[in-house]
N, C-alpha and C. Protein backbone atom coordinates (compact mmCIF):
# COMPACT_ATOMS: atom_id res chain seq x y z
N UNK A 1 -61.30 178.70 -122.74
CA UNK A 1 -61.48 177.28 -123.08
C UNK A 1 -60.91 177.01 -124.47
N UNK A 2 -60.47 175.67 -124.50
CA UNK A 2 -59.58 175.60 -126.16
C UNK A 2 -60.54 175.08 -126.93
N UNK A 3 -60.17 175.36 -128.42
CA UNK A 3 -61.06 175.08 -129.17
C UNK A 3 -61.00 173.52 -129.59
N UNK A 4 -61.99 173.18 -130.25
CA UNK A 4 -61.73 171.34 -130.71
C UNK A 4 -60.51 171.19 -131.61
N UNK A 5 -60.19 172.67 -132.25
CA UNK A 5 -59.35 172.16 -133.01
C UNK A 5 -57.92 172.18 -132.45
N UNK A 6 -57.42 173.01 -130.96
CA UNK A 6 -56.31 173.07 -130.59
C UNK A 6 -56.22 172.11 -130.03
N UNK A 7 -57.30 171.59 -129.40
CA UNK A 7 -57.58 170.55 -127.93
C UNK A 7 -57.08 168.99 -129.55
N UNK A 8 -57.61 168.78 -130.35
CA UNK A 8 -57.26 167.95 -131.02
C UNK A 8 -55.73 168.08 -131.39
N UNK A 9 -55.50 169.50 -132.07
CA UNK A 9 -54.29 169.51 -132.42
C UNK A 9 -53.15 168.82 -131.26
N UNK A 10 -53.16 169.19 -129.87
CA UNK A 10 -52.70 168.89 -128.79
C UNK A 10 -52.51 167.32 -128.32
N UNK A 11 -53.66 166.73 -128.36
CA UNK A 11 -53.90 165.36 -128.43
C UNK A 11 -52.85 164.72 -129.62
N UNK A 12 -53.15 164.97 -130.79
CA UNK A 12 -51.95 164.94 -132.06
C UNK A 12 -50.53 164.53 -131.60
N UNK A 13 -50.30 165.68 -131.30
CA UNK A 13 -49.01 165.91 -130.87
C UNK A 13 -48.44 164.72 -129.67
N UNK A 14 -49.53 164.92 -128.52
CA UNK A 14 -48.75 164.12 -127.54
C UNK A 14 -48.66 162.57 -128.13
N UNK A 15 -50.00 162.22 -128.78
CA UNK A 15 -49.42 160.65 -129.41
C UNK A 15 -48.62 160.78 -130.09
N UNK A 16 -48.13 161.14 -131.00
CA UNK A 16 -46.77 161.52 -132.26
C UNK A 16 -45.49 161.12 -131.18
N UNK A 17 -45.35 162.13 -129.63
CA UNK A 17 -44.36 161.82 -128.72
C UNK A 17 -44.15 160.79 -128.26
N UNK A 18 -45.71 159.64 -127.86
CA UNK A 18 -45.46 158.84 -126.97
C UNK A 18 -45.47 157.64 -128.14
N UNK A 19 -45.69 158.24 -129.48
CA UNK A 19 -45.47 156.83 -130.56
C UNK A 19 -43.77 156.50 -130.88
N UNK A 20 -43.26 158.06 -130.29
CA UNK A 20 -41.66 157.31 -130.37
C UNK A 20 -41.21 156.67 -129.36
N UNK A 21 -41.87 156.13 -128.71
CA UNK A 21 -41.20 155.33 -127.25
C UNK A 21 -41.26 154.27 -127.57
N UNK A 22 -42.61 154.20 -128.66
CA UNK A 22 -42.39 152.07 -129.24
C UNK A 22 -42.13 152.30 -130.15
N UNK A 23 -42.24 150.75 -130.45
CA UNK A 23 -41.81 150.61 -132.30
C UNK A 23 -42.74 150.74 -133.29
N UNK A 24 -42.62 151.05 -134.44
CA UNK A 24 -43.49 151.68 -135.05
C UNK A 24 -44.75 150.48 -135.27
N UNK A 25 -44.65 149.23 -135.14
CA UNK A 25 -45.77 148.26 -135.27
C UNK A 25 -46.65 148.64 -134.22
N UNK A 26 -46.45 149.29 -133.18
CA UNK A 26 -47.24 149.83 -132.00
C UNK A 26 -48.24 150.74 -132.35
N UNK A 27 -48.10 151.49 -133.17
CA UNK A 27 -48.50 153.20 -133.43
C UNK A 27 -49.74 153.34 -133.53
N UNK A 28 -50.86 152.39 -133.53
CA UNK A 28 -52.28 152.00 -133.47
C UNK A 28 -52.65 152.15 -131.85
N UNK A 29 -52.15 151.02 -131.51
CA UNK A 29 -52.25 150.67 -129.77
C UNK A 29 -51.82 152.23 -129.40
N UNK A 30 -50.69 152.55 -129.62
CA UNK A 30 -50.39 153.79 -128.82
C UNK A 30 -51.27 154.90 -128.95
N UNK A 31 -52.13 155.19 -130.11
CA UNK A 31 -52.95 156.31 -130.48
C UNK A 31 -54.27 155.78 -129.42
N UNK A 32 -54.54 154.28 -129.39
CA UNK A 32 -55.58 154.21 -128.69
C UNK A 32 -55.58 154.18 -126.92
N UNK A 33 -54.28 154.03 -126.98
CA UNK A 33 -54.16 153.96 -125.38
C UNK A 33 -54.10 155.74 -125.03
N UNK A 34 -53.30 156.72 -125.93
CA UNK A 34 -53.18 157.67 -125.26
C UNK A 34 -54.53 158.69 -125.81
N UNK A 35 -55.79 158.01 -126.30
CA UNK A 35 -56.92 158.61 -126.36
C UNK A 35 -57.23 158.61 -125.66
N UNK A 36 -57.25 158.18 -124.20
CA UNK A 36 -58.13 157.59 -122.87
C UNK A 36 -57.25 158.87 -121.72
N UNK A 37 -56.04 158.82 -121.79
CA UNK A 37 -55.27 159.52 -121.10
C UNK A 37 -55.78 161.15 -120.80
N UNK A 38 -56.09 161.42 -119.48
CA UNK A 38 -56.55 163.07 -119.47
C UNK A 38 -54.95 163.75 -119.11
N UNK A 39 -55.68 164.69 -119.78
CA UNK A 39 -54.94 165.92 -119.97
C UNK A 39 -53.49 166.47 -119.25
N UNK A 40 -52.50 166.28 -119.65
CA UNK A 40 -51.44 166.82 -118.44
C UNK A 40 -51.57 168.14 -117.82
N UNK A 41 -51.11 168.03 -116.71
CA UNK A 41 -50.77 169.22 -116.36
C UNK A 41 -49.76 169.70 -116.28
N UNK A 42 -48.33 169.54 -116.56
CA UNK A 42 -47.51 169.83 -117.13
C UNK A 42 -46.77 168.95 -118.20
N UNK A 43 -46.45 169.49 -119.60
CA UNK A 43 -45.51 168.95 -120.60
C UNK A 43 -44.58 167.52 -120.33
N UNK A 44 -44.72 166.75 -121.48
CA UNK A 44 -43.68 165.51 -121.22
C UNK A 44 -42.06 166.41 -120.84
N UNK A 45 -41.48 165.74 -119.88
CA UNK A 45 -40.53 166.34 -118.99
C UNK A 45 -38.95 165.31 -120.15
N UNK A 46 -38.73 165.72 -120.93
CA UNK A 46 -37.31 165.08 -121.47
C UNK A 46 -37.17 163.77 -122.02
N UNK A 47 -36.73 162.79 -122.67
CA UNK A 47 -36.75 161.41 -123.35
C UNK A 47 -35.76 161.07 -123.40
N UNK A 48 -35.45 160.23 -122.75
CA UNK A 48 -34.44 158.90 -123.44
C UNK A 48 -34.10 158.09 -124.18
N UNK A 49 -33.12 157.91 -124.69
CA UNK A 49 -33.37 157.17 -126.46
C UNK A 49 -32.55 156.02 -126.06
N UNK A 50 -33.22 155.32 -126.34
CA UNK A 50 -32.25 153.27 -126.53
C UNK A 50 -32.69 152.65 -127.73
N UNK A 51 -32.23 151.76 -128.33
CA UNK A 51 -32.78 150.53 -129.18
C UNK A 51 -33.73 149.77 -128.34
N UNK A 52 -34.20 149.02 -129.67
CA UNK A 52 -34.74 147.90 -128.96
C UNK A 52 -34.70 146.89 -130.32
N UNK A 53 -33.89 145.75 -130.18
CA UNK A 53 -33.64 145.54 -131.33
C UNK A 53 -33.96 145.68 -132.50
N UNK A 54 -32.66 146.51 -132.61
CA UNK A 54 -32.51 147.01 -133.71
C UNK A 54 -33.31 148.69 -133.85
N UNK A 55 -34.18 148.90 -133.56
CA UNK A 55 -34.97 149.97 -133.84
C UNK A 55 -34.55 151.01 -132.51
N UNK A 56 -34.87 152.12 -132.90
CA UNK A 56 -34.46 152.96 -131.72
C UNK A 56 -35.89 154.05 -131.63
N UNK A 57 -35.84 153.88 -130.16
CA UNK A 57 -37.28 154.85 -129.89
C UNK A 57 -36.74 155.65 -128.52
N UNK A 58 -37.97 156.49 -128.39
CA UNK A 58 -37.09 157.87 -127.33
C UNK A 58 -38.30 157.92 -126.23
N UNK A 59 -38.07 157.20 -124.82
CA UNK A 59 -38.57 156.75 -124.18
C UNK A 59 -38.89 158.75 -122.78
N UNK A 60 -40.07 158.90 -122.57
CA UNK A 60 -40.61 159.93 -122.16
C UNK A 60 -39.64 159.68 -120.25
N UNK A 61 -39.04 160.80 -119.75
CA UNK A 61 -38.52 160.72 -118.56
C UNK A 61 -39.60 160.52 -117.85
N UNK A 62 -40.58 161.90 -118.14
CA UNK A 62 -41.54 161.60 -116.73
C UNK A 62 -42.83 162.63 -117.59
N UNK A 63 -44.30 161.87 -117.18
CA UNK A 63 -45.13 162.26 -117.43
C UNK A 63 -45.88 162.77 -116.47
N UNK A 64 -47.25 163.83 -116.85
CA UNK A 64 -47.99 164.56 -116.01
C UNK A 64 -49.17 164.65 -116.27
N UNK A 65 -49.56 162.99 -116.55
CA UNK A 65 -50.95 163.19 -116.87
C UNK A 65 -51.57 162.33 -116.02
N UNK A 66 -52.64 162.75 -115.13
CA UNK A 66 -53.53 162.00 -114.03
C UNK A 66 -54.14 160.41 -115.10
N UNK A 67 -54.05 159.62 -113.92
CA UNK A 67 -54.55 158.31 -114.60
C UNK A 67 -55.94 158.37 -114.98
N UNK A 68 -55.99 157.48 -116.18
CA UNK A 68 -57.43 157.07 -116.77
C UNK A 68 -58.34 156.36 -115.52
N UNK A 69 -59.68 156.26 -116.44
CA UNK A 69 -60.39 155.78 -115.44
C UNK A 69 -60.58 154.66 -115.79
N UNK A 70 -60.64 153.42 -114.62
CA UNK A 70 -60.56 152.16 -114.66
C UNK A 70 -61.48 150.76 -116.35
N UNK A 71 -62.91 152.32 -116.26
CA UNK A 71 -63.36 151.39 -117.69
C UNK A 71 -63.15 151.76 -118.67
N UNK A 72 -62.60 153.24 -118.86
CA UNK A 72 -61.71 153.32 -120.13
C UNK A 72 -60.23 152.37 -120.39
N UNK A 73 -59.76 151.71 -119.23
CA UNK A 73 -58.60 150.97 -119.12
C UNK A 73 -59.26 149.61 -119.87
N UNK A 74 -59.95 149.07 -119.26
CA UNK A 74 -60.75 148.12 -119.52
C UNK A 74 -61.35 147.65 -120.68
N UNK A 75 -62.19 148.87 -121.59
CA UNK A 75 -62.14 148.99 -122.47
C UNK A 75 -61.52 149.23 -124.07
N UNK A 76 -59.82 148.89 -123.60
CA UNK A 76 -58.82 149.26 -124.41
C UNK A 76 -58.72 147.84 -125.05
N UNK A 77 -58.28 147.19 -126.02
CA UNK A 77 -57.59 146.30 -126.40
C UNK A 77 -56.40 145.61 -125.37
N UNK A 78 -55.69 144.35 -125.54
CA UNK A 78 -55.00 143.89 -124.27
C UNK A 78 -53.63 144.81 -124.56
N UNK A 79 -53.42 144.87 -125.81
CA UNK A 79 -51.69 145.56 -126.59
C UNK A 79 -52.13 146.71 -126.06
N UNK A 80 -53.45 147.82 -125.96
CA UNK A 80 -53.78 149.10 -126.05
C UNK A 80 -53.61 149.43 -124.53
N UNK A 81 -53.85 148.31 -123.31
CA UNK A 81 -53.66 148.16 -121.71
C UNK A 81 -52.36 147.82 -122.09
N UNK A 82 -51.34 147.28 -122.27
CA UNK A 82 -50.21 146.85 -122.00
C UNK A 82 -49.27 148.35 -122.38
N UNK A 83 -49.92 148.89 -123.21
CA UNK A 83 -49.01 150.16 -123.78
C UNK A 83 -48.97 151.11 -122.56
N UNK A 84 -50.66 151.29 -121.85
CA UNK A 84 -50.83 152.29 -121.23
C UNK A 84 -49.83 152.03 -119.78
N UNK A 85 -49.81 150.64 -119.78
CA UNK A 85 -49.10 150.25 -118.54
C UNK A 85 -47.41 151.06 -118.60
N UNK A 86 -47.08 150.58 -119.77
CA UNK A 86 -45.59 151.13 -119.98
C UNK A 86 -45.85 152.87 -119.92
N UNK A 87 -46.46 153.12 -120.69
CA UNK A 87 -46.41 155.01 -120.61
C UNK A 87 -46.40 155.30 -118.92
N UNK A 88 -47.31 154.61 -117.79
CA UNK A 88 -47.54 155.27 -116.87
C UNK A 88 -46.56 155.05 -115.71
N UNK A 89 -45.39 153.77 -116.28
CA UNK A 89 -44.41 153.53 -115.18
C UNK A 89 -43.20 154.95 -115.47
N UNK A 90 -43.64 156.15 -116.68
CA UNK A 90 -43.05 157.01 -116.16
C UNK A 90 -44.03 158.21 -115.65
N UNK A 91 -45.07 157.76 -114.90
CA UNK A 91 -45.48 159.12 -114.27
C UNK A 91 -44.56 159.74 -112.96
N UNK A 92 -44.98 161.30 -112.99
CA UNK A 92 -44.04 162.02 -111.72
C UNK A 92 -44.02 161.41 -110.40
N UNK A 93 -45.04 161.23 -110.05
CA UNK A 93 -46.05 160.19 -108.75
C UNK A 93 -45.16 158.80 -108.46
N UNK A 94 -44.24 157.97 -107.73
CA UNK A 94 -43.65 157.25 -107.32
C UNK A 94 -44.73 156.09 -107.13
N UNK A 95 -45.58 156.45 -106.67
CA UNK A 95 -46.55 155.73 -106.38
C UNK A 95 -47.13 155.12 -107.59
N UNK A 96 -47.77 155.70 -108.30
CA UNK A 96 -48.18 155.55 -109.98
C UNK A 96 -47.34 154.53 -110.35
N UNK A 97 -46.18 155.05 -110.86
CA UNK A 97 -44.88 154.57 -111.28
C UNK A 97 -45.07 152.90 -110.97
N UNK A 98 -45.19 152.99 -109.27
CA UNK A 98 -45.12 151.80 -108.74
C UNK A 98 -46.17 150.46 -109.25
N UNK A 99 -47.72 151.41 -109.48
CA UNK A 99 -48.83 150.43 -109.46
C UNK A 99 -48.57 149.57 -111.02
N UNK A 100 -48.14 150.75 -111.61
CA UNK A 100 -48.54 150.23 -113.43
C UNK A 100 -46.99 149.68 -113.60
N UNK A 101 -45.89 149.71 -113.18
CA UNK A 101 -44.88 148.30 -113.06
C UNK A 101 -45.12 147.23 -112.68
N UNK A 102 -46.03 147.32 -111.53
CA UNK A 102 -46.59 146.06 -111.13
C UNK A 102 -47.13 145.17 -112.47
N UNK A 103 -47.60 145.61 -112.96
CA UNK A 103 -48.48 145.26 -114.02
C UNK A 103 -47.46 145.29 -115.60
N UNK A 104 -46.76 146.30 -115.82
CA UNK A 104 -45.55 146.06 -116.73
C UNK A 104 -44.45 145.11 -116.68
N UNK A 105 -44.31 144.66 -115.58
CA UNK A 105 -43.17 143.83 -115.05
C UNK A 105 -43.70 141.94 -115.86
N UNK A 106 -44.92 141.97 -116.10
CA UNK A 106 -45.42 140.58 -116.24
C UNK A 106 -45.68 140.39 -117.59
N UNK A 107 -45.76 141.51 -118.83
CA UNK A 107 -45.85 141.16 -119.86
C UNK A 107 -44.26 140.84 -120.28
N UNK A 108 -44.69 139.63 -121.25
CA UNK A 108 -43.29 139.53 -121.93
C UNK A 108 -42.70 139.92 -123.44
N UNK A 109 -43.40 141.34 -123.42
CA UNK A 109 -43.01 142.15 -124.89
C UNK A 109 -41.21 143.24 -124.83
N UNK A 110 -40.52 142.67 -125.96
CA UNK A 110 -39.57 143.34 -126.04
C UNK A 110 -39.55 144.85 -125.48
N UNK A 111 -40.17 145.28 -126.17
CA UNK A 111 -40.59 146.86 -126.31
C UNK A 111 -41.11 146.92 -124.63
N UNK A 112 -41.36 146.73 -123.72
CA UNK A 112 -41.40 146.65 -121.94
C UNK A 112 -40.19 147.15 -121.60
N UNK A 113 -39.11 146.54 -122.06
CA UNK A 113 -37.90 146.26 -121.16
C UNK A 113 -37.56 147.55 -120.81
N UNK A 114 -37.02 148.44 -121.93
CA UNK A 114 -36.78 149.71 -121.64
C UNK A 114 -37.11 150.36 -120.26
N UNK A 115 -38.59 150.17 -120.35
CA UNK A 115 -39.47 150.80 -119.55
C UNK A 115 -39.07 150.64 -117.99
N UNK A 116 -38.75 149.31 -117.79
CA UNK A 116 -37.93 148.84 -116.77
C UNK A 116 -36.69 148.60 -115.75
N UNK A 117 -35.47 148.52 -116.96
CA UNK A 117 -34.89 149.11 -116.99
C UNK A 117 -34.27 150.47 -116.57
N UNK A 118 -35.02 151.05 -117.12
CA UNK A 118 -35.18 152.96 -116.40
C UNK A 118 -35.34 153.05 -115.26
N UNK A 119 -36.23 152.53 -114.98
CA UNK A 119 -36.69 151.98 -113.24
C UNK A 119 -35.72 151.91 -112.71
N UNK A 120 -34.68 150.98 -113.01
CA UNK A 120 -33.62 150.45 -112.14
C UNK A 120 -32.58 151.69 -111.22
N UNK A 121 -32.95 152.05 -112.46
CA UNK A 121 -31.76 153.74 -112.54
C UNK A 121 -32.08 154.97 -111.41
N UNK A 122 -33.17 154.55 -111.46
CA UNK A 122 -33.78 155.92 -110.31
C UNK A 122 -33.50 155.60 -108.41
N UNK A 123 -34.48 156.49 -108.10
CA UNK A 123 -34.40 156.32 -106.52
C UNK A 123 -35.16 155.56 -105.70
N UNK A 124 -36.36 154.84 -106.38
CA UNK A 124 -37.00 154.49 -105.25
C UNK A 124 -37.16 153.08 -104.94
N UNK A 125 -36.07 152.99 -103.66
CA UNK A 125 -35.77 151.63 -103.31
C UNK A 125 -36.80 150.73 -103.21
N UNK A 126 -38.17 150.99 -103.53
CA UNK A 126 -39.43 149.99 -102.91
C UNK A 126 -39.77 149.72 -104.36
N UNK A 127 -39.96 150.40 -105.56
CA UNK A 127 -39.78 149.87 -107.07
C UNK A 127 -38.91 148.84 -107.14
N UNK A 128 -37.36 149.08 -106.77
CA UNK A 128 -36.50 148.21 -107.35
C UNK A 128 -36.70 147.10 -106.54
N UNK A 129 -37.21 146.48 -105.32
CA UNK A 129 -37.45 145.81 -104.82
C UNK A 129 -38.92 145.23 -105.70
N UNK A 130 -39.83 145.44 -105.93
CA UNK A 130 -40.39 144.74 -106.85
C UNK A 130 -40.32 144.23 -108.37
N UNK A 131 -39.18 145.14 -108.89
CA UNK A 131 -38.59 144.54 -109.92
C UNK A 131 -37.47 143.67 -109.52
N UNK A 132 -36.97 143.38 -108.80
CA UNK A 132 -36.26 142.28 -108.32
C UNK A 132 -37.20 140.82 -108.07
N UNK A 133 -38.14 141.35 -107.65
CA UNK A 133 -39.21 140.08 -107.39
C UNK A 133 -39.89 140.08 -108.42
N UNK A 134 -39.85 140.94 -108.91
CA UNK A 134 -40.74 140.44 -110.99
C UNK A 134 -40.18 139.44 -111.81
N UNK A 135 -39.09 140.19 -111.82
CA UNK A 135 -38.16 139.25 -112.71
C UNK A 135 -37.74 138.06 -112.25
N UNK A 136 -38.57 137.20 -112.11
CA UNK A 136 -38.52 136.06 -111.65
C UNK A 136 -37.81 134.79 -112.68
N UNK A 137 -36.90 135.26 -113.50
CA UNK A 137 -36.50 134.52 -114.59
C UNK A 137 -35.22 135.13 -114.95
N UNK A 138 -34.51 136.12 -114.18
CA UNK A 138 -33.56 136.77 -115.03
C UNK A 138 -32.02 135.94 -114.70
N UNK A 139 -32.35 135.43 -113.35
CA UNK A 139 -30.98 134.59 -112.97
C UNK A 139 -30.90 133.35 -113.58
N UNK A 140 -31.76 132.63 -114.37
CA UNK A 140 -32.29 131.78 -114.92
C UNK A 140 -31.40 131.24 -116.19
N UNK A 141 -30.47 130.75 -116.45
CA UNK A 141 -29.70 130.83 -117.80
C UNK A 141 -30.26 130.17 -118.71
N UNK A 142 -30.51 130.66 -119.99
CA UNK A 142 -31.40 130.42 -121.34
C UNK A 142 -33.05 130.79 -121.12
N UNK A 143 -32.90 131.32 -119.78
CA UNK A 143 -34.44 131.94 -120.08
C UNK A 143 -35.22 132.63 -121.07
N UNK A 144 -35.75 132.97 -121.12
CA UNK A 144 -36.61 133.71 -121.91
C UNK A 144 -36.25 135.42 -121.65
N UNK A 145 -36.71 135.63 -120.10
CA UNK A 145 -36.38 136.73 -119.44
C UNK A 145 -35.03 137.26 -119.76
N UNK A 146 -34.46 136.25 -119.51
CA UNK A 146 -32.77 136.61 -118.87
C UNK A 146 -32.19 136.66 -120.59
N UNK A 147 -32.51 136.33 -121.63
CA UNK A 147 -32.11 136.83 -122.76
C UNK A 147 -32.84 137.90 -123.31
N UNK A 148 -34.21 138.40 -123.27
CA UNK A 148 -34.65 139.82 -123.26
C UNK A 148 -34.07 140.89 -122.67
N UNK A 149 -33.57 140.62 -121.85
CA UNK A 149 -33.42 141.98 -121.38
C UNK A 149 -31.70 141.98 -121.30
N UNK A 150 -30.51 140.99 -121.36
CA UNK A 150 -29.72 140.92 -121.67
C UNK A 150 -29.37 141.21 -123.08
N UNK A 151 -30.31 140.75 -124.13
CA UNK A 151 -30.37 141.35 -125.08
C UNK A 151 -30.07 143.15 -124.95
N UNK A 152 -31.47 143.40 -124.60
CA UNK A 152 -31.58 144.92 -124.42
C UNK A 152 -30.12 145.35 -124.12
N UNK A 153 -29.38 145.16 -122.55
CA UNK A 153 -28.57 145.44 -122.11
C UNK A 153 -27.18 145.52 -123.02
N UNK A 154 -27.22 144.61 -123.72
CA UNK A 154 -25.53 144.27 -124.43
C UNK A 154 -26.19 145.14 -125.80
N UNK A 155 -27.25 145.91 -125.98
CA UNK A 155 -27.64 146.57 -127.23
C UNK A 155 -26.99 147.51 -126.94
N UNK A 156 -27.46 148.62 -125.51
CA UNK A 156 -27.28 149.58 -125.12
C UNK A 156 -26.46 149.95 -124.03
N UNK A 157 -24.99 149.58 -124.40
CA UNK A 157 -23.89 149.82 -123.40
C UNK A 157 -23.71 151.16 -122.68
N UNK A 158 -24.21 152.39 -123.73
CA UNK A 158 -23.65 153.07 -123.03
C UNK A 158 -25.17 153.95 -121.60
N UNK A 159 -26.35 153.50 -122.07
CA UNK A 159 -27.42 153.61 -121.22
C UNK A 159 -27.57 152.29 -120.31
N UNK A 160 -26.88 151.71 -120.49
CA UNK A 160 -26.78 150.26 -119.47
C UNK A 160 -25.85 151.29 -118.04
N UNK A 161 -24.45 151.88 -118.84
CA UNK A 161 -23.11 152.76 -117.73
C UNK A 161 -23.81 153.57 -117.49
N UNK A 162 -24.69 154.48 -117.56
CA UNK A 162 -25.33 155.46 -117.01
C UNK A 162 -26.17 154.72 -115.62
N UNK A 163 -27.11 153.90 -116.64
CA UNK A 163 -27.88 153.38 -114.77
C UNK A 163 -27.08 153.08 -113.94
N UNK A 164 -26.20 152.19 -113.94
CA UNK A 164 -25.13 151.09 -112.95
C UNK A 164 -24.75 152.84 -112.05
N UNK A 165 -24.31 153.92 -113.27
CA UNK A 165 -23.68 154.81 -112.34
C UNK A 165 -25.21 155.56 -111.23
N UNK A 166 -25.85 155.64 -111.66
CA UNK A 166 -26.97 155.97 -111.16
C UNK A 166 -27.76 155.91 -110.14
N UNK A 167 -27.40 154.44 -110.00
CA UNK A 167 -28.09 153.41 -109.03
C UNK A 167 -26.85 153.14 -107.56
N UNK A 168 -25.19 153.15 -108.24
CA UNK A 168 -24.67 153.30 -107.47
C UNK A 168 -24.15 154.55 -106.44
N UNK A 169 -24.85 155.58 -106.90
CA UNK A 169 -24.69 157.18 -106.55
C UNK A 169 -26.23 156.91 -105.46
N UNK A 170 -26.89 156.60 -106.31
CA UNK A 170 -27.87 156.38 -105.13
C UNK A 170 -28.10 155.48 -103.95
N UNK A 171 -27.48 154.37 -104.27
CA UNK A 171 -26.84 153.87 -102.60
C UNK A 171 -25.95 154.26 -101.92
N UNK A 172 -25.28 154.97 -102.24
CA UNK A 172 -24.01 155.58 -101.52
C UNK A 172 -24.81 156.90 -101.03
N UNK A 173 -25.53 157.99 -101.47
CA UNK A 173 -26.31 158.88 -100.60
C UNK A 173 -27.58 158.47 -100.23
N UNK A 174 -28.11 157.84 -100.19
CA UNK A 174 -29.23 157.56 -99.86
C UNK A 174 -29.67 156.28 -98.86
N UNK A 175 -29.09 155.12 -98.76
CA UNK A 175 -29.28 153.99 -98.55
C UNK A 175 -28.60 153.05 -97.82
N UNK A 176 -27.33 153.63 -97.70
CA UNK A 176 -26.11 152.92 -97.06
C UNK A 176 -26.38 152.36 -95.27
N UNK A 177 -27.34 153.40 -95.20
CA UNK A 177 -27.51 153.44 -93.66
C UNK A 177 -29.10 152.00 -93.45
N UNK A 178 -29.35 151.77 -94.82
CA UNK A 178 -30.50 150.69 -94.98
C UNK A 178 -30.15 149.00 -95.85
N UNK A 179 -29.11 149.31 -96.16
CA UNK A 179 -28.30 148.48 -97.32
C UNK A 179 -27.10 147.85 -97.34
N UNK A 180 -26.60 146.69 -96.95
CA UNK A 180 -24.93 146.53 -97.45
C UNK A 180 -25.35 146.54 -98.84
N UNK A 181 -24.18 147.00 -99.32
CA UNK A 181 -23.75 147.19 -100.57
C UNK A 181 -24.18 146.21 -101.77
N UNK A 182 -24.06 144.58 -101.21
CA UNK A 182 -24.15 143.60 -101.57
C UNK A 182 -25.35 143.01 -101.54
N UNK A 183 -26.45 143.72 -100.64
CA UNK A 183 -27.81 143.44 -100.67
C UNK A 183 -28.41 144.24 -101.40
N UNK A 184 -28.15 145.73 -101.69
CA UNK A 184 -28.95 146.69 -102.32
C UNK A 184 -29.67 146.08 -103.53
N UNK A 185 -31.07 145.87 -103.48
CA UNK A 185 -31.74 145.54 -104.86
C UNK A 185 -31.21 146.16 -106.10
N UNK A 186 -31.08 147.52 -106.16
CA UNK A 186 -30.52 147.76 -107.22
C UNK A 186 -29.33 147.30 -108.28
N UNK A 187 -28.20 147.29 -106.92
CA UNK A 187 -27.24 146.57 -107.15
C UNK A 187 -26.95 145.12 -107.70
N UNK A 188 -27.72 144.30 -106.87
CA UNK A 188 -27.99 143.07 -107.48
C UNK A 188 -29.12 143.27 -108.69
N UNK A 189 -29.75 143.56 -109.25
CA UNK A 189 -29.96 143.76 -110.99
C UNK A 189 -29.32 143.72 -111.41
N UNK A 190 -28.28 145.09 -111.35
CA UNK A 190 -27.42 145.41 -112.11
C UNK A 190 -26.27 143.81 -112.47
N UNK A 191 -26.12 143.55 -111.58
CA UNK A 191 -25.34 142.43 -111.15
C UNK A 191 -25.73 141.57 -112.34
N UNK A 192 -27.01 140.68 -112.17
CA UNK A 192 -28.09 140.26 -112.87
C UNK A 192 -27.91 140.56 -114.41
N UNK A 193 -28.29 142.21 -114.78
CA UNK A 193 -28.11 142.08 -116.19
C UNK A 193 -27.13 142.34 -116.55
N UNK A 194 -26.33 142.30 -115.88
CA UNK A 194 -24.71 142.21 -116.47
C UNK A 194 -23.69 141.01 -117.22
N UNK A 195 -24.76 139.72 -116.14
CA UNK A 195 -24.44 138.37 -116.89
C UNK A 195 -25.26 138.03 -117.53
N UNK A 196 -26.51 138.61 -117.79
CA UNK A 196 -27.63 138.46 -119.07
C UNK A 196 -26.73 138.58 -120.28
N UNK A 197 -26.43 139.93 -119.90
CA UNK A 197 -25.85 140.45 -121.13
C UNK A 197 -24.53 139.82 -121.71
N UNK A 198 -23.57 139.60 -120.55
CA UNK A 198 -22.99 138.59 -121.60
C UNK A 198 -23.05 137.08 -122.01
N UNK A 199 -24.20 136.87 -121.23
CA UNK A 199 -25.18 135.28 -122.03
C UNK A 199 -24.51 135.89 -123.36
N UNK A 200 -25.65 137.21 -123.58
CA UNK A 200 -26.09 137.23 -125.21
C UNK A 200 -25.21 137.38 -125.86
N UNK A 201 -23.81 137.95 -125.52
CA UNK A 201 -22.50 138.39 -126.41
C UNK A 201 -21.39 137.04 -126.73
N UNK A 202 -21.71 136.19 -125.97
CA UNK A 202 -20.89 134.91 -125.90
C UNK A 202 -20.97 134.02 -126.84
């Protein structure tokens, strides 16, 4: 059994990791959201680094820590729930992933987008289908939405070419036989924040 002081030391550490995913005005909320969080069972799995205007933070690939329990959620501050929401849209679990996007997809904090974003990039066609129906503002010109995350996008060109390639590798093995090309949710995002983004450059 570990002692209080490794089991603390440990705790330490993983907030220190998950305080670089926001911006440093976060670093309160984040200590309190990932106090609630039990224990992984395996190590944060790799990070991704983007801006977010202006500031750059290094966003966790995939986490392995079983979800909190509903009144420790509850009991968090609304910034301290909104954080936990973003940490858990990278758990290993697809499913996970899925519930706490649901719920990430509706705040309208810069520091989200990332989180989302990432989403786009991966495999699971039933996510990107609800981030297609989240973003209920991104086709929207002068939105609110549709310049957040166009923002984001025209920040980070070269993690913008990675997803597009990402997303299009994954309809071509995966999906083709479920998808024209031109319907694939993914695809149409991409589509989406492509003219966000040059809203914002124009």
């Amino acid at each position: 059994m570990p002692s209080e002081w490794s089991r603390s030391s440990h705790e330490t550490s993983r907030a220190s990791v998950l305080e670089a995913a926001f911006p440093a005005s976060l670093r309160q909320a984040v200590a309190e959201a990932s106090r609630i969080m039990p224990p992984a069972t395996f190590e944060l799995a790799g990070a991704f680094a983007v801006t977010v205007e202006g500031e750059s933070v290094e966003v966790p690939m995939r986490i392995y820590n079983p979800e909190p329990l509903p009144e420790e959620v509850e009991a968090l501050t609304s910034i301290g729930r909104a954080v936990l929401w973003c940490i858990y849209t990278r758990h290993n679990d697809g499913f996970v992933r899925q519930r706490y996007l649901r719920r990430a997809i509706e705040l309208d904090h810069v520091w989200v987008v990332p989180f989302v974003v990432q989403l786009i990039g991966e495999y699971v066609a039933e996510i990107l289908v609800d981030i297609r129906e989240g973003l209920v503002d991104l086709d929207v010109p002068g939105s609110e939405q549709r310049r957040r995350f166009g923002r984001f996008v025209a920040e980070n060109p070269s993690f913008f070419d990675l997803t597009r390639q990402r997303i299009a590798s994954y309809w071509n093995c995966y999906y083709q036989s479920a998808y024209r090309r031109s319907e694939y949710p993914g695809l149409l995002l991409i589509s989406s924040l492509e003219s966000a983004a040059a809203e914002q450059s124009a």
